[in-house]
Protein backbone atom coordinates (compact mmCIF):
# COMPACT_ATOMS: atom_id res chain seq x y z
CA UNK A 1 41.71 -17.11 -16.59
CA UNK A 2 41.21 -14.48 -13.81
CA UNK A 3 39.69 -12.11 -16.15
CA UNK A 4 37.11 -15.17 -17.42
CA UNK A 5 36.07 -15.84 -13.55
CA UNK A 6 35.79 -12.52 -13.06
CA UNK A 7 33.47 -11.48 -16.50
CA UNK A 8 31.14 -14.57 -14.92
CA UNK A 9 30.69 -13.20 -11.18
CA UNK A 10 30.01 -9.90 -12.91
CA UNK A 11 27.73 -11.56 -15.19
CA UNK A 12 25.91 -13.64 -12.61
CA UNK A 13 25.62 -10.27 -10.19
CA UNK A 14 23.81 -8.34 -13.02
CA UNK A 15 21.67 -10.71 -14.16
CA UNK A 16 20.56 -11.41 -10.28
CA UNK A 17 19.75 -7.64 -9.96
CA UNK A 18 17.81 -7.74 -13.04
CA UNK A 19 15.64 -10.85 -11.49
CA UNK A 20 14.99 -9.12 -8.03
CA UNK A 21 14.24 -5.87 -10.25
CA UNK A 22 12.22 -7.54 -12.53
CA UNK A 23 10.45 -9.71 -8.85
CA UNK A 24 9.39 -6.17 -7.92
CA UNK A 25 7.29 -5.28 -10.09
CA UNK A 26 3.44 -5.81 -10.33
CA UNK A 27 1.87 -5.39 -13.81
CA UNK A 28 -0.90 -7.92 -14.14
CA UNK A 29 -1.05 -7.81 -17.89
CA UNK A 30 2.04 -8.53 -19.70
CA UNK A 31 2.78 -6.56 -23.00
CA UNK A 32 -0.57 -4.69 -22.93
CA UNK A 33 -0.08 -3.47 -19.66
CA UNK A 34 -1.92 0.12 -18.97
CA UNK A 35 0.26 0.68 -15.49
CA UNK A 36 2.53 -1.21 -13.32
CA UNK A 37 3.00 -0.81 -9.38
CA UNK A 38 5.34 1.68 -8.57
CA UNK A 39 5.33 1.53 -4.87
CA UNK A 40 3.30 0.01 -1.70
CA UNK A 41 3.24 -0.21 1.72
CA UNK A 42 1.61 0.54 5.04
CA UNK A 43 1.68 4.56 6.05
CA UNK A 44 1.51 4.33 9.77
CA UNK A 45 0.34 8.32 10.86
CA UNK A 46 1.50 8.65 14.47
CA UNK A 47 0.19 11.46 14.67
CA UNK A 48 -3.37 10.57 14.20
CA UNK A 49 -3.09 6.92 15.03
CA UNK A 50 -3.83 5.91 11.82
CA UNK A 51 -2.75 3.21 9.26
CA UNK A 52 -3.93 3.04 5.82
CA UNK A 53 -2.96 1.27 2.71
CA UNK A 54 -1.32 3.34 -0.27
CA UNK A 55 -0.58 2.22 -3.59
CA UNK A 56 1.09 3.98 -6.50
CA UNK A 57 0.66 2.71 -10.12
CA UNK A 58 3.37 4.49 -12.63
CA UNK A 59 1.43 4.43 -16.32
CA UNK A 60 3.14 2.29 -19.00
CA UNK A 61 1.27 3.94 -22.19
CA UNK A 62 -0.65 7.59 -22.55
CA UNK A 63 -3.24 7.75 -20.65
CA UNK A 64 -7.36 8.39 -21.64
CA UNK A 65 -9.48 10.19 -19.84
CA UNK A 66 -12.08 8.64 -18.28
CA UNK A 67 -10.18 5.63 -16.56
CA UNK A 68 -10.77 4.74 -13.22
CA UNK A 69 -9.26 2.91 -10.71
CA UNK A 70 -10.90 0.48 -8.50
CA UNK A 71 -9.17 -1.42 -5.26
CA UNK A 72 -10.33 -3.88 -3.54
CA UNK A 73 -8.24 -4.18 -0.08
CA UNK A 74 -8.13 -6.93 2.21
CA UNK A 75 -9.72 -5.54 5.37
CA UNK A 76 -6.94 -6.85 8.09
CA UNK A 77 -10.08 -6.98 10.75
CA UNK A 78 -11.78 -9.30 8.80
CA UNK A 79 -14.96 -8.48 7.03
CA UNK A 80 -15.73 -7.65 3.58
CA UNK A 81 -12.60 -5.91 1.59
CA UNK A 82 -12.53 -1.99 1.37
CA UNK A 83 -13.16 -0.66 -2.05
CA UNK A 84 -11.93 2.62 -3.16
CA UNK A 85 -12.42 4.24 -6.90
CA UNK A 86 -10.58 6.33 -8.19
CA UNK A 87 -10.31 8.77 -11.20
CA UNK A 88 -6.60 8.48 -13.17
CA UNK A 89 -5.76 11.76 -14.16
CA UNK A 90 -4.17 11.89 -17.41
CA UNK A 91 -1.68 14.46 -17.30
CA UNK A 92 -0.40 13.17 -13.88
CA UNK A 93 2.76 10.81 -13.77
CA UNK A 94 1.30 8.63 -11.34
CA UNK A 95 -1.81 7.93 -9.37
CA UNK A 96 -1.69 7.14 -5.50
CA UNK A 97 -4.41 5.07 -4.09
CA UNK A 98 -5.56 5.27 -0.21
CA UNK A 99 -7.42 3.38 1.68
CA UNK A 100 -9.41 4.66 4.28
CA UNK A 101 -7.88 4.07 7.58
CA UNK A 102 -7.94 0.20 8.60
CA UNK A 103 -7.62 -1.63 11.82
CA UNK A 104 -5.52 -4.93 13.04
CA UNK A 105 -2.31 -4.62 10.67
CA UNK A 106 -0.05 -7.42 11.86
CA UNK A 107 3.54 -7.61 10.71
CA UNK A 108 4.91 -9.71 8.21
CA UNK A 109 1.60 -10.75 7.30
CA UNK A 110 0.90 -10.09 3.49
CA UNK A 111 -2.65 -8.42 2.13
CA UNK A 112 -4.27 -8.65 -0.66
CA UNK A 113 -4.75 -6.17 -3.23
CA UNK A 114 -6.77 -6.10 -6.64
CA UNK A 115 -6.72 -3.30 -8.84
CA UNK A 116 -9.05 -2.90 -11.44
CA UNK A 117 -8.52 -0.27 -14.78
CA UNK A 118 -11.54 0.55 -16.14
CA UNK A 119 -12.04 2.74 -18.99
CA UNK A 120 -14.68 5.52 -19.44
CA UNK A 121 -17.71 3.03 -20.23
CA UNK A 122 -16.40 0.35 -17.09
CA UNK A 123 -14.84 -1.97 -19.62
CA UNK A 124 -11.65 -4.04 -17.74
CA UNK A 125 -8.56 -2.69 -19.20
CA UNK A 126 -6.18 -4.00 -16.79
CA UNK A 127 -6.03 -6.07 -13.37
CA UNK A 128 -3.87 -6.48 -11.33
CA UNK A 129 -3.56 -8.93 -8.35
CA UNK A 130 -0.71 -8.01 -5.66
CA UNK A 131 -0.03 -7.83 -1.48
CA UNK A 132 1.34 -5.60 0.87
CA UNK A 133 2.99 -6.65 3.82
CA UNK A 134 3.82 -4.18 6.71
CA UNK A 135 6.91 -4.12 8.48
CA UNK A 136 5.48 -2.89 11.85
CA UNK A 137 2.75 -4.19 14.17
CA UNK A 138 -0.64 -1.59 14.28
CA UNK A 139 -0.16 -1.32 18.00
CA UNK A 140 2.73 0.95 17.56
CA UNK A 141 0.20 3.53 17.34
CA UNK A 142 -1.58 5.33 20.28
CA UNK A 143 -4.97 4.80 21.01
CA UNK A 144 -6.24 7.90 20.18
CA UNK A 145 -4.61 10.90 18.13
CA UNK A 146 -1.86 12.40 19.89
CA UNK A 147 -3.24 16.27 18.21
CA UNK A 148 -6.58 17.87 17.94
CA UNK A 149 -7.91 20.06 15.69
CA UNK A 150 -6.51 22.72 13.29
CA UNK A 151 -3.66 23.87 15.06
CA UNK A 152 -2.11 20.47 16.30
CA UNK A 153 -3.51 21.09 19.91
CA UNK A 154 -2.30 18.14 22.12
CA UNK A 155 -5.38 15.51 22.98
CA UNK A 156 -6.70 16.45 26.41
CA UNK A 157 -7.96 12.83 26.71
CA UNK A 158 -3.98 11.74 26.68
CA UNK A 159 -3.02 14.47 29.52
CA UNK A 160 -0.27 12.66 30.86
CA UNK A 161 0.47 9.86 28.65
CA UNK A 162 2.95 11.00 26.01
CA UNK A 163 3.38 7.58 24.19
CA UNK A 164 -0.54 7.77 23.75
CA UNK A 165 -1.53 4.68 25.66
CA UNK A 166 -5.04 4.53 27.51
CA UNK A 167 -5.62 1.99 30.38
CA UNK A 168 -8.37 0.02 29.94
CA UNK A 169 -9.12 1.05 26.76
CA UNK A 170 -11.44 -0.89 24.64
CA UNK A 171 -9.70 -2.19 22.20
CA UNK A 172 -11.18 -4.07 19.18
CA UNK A 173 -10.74 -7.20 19.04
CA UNK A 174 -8.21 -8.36 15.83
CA UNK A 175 -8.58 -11.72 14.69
CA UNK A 176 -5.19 -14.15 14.76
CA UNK A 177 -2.29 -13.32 12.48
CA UNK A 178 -2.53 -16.57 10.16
């Protein structure tokens, strides 16, 4: 009777890792799938006090040349979304997709993300409809970048500020976290 009890908390644990496996992923078309989402999140670049989107899509099938990847990312200031094409490369295992730097990420707060396959003539192959939700708040980052220039020189305009904070700096004004 142990070993029954047992066989079932085993069998209950596996099949919940295969659900939250299974939750993870972000194909957007089923059977005839092209890629899925391999990875996404926020990159925060201290650094150079910048945040930008990045997605990675892992192909599902061989790819042809000629594709092309177009996002659509909600733009956390508001305003129109950022759109960024992309070729896919066929012989690479994966293709990463950046967004140019964006403003106003607020924790916990998911974004939208569309994804568009196209194929050499701009036929829709694939789409696929996700979010990405950042752990940190944008305002981690200093107001300017904490290095200049080739060789990582340190900002003049921070001279005495190492956590990169400017008085009375003009920040832009980020709508409401809804």
């Amino acid at each position: 009777m142990a070993r029954l009890r047992m066989s079932r908390s085993a069998g209950a644990l596996l099949l919940l890792g295969l659900f939250a496996v299974s939750a993870c992923r972000d194909t957007g078309g089923g059977e005839d799938a092209f890629f899925e989402v391999g990875g996404k999140l926020f990159v925060f670049n201290y650094r150079v006090a910048t945040a930008r989107y990045l997605v990675n899509l892992n192909p599902l099938r061989p790819i042809e040349a000629g594709q092309t990847a177009v996002a659509r990312f909600e733009d956390p200031a508001g305003g129109d979304d950022i759109e960024v094409r992309q070729a896919i490369w066929p012989k690479l295992s994966k293709t990463t997709i950046e967004s140019p730097p964006v403003r106003c990420v607020v924790k916990d707060r998911p974004y939208k993300v569309s994804i568009r396959i196209e194929g050499p003539e701009g036929k829709l192959l694939q789409s696929i409809e996700t979010t990405i939700t950042s752990s940190e708040n944008q305002d981690l980052l200093p107001d300017r970048p904490l290095v200049v220039g080739p060789f990582y020189t340190s900002n003049p305009d921070l001279a005495g500020r190492p956590d990169g904070k400017l008085p009375g700096e003009d920040q832009a004004t980020c709508p409401a976290a809804t």
